[in-house]
N, C-alpha and C. Protein backbone atom coordinates (compact mmCIF):
# COMPACT_ATOMS: atom_id res chain seq x y z
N UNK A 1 12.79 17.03 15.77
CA UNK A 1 11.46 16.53 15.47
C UNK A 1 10.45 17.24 16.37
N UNK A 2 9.00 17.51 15.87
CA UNK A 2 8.06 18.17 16.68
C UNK A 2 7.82 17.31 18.03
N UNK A 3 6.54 17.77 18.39
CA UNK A 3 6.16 17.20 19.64
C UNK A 3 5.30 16.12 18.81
N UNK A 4 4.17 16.70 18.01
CA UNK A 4 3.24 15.66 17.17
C UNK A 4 4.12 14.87 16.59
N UNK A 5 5.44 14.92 16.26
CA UNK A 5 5.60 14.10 15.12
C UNK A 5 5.82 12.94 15.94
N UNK A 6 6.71 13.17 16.97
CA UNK A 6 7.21 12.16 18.15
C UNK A 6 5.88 11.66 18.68
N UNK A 7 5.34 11.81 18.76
CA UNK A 7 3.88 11.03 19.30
C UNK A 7 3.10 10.46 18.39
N UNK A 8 3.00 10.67 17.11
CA UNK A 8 2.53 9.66 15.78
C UNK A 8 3.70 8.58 15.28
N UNK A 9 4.91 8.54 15.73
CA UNK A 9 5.69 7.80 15.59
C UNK A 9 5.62 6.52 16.54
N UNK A 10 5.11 7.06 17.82
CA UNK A 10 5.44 6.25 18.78
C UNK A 10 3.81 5.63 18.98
N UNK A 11 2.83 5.63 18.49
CA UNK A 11 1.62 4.92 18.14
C UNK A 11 1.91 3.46 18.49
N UNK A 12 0.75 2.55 18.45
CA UNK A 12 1.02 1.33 19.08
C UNK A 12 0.08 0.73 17.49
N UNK A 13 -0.31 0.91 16.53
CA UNK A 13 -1.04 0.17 15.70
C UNK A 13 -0.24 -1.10 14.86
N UNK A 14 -0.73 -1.89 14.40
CA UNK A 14 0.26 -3.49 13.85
C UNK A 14 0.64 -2.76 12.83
N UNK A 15 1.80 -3.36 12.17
CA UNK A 15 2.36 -3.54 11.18
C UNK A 15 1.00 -3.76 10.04
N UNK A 16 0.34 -5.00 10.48
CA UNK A 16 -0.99 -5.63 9.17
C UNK A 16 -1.96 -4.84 9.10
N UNK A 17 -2.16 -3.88 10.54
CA UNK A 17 -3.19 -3.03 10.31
C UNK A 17 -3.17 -1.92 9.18
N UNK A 18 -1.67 -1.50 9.50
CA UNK A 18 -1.04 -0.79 8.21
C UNK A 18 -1.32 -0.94 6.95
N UNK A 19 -0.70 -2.31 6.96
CA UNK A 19 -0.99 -2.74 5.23
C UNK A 19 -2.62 -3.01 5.00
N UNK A 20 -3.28 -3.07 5.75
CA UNK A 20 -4.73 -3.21 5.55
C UNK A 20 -4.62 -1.71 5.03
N UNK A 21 -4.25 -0.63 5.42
CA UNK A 21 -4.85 0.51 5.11
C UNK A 21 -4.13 1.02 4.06
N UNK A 22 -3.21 0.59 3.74
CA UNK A 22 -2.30 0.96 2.78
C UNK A 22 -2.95 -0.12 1.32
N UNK A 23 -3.70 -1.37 1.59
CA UNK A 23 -3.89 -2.07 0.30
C UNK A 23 -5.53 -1.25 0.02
N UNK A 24 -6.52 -0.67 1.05
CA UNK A 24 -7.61 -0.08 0.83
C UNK A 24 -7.10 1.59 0.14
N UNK A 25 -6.26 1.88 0.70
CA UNK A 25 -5.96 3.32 -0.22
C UNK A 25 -5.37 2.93 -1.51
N UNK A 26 -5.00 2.00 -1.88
CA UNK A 26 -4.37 1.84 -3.66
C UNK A 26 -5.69 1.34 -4.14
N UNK A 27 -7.05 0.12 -3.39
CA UNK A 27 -8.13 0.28 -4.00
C UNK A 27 -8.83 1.67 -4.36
N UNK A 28 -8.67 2.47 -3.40
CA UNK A 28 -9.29 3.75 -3.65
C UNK A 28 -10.75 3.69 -3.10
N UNK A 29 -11.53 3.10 -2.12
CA UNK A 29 -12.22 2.72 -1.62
C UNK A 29 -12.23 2.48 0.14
N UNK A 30 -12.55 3.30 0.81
CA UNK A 30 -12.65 3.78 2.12
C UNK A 30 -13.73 4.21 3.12
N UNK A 31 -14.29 3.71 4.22
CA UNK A 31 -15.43 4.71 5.07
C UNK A 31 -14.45 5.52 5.26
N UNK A 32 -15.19 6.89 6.16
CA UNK A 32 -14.82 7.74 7.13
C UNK A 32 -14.12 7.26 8.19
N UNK A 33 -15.43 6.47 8.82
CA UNK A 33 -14.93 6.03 10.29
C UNK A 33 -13.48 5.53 10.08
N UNK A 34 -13.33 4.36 9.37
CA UNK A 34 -12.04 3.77 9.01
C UNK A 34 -10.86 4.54 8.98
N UNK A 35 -10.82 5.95 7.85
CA UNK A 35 -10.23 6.52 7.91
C UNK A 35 -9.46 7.32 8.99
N UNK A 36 -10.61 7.93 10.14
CA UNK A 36 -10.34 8.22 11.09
C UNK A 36 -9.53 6.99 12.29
N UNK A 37 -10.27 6.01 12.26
CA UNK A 37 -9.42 5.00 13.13
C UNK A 37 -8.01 4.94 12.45
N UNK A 38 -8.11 4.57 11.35
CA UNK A 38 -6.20 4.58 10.88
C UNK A 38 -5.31 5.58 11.34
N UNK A 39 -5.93 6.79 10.96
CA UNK A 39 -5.32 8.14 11.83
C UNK A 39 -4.99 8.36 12.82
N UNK A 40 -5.50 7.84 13.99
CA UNK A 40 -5.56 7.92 15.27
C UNK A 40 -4.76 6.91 15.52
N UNK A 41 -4.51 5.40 15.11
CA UNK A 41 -3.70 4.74 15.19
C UNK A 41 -2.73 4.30 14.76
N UNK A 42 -2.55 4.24 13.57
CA UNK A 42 -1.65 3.60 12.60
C UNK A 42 0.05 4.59 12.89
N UNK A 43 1.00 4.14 13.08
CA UNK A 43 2.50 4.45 13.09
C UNK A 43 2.82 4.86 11.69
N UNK A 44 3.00 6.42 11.24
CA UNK A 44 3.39 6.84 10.16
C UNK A 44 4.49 6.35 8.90
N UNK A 45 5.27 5.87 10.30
CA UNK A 45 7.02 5.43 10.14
C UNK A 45 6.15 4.01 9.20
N UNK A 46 5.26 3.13 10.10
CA UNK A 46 4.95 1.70 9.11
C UNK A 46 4.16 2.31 7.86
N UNK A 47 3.56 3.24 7.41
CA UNK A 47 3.04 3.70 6.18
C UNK A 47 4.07 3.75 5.17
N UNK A 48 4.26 4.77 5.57
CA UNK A 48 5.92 4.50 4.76
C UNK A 48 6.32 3.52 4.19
N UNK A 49 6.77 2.45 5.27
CA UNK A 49 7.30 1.60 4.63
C UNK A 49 6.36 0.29 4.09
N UNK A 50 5.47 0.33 4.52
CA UNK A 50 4.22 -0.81 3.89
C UNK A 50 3.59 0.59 2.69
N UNK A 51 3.78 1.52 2.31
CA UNK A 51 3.59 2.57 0.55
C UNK A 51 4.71 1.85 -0.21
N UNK A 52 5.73 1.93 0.13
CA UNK A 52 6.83 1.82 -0.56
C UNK A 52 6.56 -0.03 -0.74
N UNK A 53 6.53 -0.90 0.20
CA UNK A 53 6.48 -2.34 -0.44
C UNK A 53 5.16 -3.03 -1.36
N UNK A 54 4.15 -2.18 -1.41
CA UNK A 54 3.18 -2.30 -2.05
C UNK A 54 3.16 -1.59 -3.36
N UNK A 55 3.80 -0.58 -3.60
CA UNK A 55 4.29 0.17 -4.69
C UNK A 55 4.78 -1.07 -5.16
N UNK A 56 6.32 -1.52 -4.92
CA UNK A 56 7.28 -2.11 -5.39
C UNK A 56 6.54 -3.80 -6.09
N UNK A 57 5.62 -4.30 -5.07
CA UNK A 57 5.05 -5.43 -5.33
C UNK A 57 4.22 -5.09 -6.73
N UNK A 58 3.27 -4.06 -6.67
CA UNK A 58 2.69 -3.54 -7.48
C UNK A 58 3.46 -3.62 -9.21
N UNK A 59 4.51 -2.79 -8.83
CA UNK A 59 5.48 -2.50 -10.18
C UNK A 59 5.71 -4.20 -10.49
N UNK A 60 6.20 -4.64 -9.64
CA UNK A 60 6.67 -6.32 -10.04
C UNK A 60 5.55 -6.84 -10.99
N UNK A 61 4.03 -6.72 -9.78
CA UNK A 61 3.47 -7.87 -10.73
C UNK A 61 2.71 -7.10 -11.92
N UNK A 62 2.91 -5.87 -12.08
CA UNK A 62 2.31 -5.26 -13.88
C UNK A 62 4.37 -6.00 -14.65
N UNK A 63 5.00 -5.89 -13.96
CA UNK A 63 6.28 -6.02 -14.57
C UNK A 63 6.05 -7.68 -15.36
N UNK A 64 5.65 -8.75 -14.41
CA UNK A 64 5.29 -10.22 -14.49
C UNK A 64 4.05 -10.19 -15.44
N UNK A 65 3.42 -9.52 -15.11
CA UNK A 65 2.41 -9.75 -16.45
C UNK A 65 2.26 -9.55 -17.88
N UNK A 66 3.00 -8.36 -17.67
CA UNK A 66 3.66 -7.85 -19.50
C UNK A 66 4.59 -9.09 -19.96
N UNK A 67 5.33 -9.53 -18.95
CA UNK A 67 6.04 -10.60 -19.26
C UNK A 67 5.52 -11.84 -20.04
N UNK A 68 4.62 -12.24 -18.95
CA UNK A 68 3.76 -13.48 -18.89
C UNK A 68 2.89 -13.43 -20.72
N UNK A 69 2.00 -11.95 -20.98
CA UNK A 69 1.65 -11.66 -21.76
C UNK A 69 2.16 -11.74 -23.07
N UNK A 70 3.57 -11.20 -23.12
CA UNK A 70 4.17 -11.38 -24.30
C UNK A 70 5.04 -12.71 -24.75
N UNK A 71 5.56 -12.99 -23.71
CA UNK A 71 5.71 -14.80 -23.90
C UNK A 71 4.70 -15.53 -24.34
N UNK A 72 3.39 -15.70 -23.75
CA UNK A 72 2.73 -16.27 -23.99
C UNK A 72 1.91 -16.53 -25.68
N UNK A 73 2.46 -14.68 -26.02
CA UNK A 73 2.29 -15.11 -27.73
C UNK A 73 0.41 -14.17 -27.54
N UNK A 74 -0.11 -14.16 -26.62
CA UNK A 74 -1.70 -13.62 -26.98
C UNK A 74 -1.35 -11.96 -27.52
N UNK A 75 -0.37 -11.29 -27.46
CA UNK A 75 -0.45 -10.33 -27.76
C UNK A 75 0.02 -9.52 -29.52
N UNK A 76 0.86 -10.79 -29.73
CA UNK A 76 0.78 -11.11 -31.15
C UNK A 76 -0.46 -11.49 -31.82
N UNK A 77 -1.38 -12.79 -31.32
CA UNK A 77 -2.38 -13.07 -32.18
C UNK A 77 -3.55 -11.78 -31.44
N UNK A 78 -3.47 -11.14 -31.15
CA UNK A 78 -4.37 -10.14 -31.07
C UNK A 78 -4.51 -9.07 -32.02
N UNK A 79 -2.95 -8.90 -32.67
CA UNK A 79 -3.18 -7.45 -33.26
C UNK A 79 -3.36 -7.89 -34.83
C-alpha cells in the first residue's frame, strides 16, 4: 500500500459523517466547501462500505415498491 493510501485509511472521520456524504452524493447536490471537508476527513475504507449499503438499500426499496405497486392493483387500472 502507498504512503497516501495508508494515511486516508487511517483518518479519524465518523462512520455517520460518511453516510451523510455518501446520502448527499446519490442526491447529487453538494457545496465545495463540504466537498473539500469530506476529503480531508472522511476514511475511504467507510465510503466504501456506507456506497455499497446505500446502493443495496436503494435496490431494496425501488425492489419494495414495484412490489407494493403491482400488488396493490394501481398499475393495472392505469393502463
Amino acid at each position: 500500500m502507498s504512503k497516501d493510501l495508508k494515511q486516508a485509511a487511517q483518518r479519524k472521520g465518523s462512520f455517520l459523517q460518511t453516510l451523510k456524504a455518501v446520502a448527499w452524493s446519490f442526491f447529487g447536490v453538494r457545496k465545495a466547501s463540504g466537498y473539500e471537508e469530506d476529503v480531508a476527513k472522511i476514511n475511504p475504507v467507510h465510503v466504501i462500505i456506507a456506497g455499497i449499503l446505500a446502493g443495496l438499500v436503494f435496490v431494496l426499496g425501488l425492489v419494495w415498491l414495484v412490489q407494493w405497486i403491482v400488488g396493490s392493483g394501481a398499475a393495472a387500472s392505469a393502463v
